[in-house]
C-alpha atoms as a PDB file:
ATOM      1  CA  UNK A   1       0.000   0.000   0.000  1.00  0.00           C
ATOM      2  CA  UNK A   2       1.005   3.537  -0.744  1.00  0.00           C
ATOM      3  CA  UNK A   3      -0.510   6.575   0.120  1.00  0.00           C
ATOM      4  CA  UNK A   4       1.097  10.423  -0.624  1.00  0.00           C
ATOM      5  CA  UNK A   5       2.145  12.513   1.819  1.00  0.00           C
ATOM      6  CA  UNK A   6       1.748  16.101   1.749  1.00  0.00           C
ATOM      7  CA  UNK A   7       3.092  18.539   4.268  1.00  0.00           C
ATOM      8  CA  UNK A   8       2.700  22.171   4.049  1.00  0.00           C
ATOM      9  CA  UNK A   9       1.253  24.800   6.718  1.00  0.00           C
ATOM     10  CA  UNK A  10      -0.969  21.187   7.556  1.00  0.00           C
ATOM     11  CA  UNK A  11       0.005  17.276   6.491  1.00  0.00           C
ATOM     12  CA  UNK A  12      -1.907  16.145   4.537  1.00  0.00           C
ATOM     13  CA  UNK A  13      -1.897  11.826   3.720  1.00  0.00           C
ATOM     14  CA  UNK A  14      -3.727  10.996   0.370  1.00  0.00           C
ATOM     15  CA  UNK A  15      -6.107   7.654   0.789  1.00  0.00           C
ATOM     16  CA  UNK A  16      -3.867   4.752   0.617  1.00  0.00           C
ATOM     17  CA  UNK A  17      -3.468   2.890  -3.030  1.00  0.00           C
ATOM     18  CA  UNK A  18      -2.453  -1.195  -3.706  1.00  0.00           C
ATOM     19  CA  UNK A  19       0.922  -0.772  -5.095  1.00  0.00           C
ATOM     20  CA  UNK A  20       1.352  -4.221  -6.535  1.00  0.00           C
ATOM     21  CA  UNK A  21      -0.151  -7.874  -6.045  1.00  0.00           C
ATOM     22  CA  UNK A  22       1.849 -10.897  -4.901  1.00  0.00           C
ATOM     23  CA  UNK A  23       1.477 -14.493  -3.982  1.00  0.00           C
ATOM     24  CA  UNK A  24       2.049 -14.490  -0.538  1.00  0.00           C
ATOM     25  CA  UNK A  25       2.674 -18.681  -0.757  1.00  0.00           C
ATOM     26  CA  UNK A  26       5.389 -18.533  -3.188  1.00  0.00           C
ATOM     27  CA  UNK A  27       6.979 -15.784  -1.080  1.00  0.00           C
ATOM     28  CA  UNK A  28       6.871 -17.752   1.965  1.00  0.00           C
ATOM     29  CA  UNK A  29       4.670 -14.945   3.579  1.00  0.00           C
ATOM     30  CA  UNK A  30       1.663 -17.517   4.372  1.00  0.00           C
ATOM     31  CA  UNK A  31       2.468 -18.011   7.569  1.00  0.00           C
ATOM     32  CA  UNK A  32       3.136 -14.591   8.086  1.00  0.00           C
ATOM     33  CA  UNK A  33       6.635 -12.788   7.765  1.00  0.00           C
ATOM     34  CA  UNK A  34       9.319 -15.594   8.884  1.00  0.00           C
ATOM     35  CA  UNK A  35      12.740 -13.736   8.521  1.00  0.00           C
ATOM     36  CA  UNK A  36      13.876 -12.905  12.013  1.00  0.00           C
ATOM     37  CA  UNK A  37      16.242 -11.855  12.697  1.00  0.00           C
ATOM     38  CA  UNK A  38      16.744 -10.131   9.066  1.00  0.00           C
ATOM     39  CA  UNK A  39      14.278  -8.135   7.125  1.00  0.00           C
ATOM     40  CA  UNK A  40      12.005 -10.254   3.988  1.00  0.00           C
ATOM     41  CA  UNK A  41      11.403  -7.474   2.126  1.00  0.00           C
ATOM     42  CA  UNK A  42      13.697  -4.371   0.986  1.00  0.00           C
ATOM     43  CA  UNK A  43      12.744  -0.981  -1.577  1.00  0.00           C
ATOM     44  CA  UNK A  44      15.349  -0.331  -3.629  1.00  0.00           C
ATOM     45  CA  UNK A  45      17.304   3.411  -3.478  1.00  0.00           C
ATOM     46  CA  UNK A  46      14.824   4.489  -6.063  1.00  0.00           C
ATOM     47  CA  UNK A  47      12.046   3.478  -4.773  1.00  0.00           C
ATOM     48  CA  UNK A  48      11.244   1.826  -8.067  1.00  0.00           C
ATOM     49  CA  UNK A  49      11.414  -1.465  -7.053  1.00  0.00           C
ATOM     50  CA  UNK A  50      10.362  -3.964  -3.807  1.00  0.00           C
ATOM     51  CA  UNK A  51      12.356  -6.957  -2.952  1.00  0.00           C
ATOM     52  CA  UNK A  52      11.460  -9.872  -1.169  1.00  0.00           C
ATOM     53  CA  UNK A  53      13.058 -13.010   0.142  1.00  0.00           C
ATOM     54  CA  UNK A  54      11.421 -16.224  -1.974  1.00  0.00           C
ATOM     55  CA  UNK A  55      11.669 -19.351   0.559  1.00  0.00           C
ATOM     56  CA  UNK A  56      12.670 -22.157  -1.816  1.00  0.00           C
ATOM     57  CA  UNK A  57      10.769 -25.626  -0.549  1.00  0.00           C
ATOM     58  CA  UNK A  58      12.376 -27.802   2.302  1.00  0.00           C
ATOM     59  CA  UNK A  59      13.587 -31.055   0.198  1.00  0.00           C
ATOM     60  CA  UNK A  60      12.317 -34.381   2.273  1.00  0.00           C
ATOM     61  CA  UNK A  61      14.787 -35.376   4.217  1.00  0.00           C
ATOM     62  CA  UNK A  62      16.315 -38.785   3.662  1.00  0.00           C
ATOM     63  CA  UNK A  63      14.723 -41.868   5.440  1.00  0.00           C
ATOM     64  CA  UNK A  64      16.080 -43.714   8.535  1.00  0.00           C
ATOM     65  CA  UNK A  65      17.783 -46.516   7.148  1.00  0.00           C
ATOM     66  CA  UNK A  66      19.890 -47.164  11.214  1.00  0.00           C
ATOM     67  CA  UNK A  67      18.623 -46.603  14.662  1.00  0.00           C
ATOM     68  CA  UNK A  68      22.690 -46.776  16.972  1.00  0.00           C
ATOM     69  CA  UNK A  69      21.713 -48.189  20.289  1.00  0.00           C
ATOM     70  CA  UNK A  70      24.374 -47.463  22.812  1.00  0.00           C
ATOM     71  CA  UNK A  71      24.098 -48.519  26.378  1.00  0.00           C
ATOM     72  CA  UNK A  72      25.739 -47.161  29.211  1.00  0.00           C
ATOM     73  CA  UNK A  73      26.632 -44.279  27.134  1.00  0.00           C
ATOM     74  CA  UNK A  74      27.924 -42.315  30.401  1.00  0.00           C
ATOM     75  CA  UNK A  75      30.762 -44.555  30.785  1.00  0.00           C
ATOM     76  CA  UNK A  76      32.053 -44.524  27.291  1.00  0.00           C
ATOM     77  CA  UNK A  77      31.631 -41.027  27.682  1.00  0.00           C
ATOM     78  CA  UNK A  78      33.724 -40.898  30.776  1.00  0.00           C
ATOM     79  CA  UNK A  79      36.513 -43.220  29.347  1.00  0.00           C
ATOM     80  CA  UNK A  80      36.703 -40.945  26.331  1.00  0.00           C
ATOM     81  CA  UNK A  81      36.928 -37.493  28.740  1.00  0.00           C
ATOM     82  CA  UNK A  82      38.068 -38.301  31.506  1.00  0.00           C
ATOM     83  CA  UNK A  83      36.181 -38.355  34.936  1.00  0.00           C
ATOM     84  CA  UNK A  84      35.811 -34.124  36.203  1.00  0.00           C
END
């Protein structure tokens, strides 16, 4: 949204305007805005263009193929560290 803002002897804001539309899914903005601790969205020093961060799908991760069981793990731990 833009609206114009006018300032002489009073301000004076013009009625906001839609700038532009955008798929909020494809830009990862569903969920709301998800890129803390940085910004998702920047204007360019012209203020001729608006950039946003597109999240790129999560690829499945691979299946569990191994499960290591290791018991008493606090005294391999010990041997391998040393007792404090």
């Amino acid at each position: 949204m833009a609206a114009g803002v006018h300032s002489s002897s009073t301000l004076e804001v013009t009625k906001p305007r839609q700038l532009f539309e955008f798929d909020p899914v494809a830009l990862g903005f569903a969920m709301g805005f998800a890129c803390v601790p940085s910004r998702c969205y920047a204007v360019s020093p012209d203020g001729q263009r608006f950039y946003a961060v597109q999240q790129l799908p999560t690829p499945a991760p691979p299946p569990v193929t191994q499960i290591h069981l290791i018991q008493s793990w606090t005294d391999e731990l010990t041997a391998r560290v040393g007792a404090r």
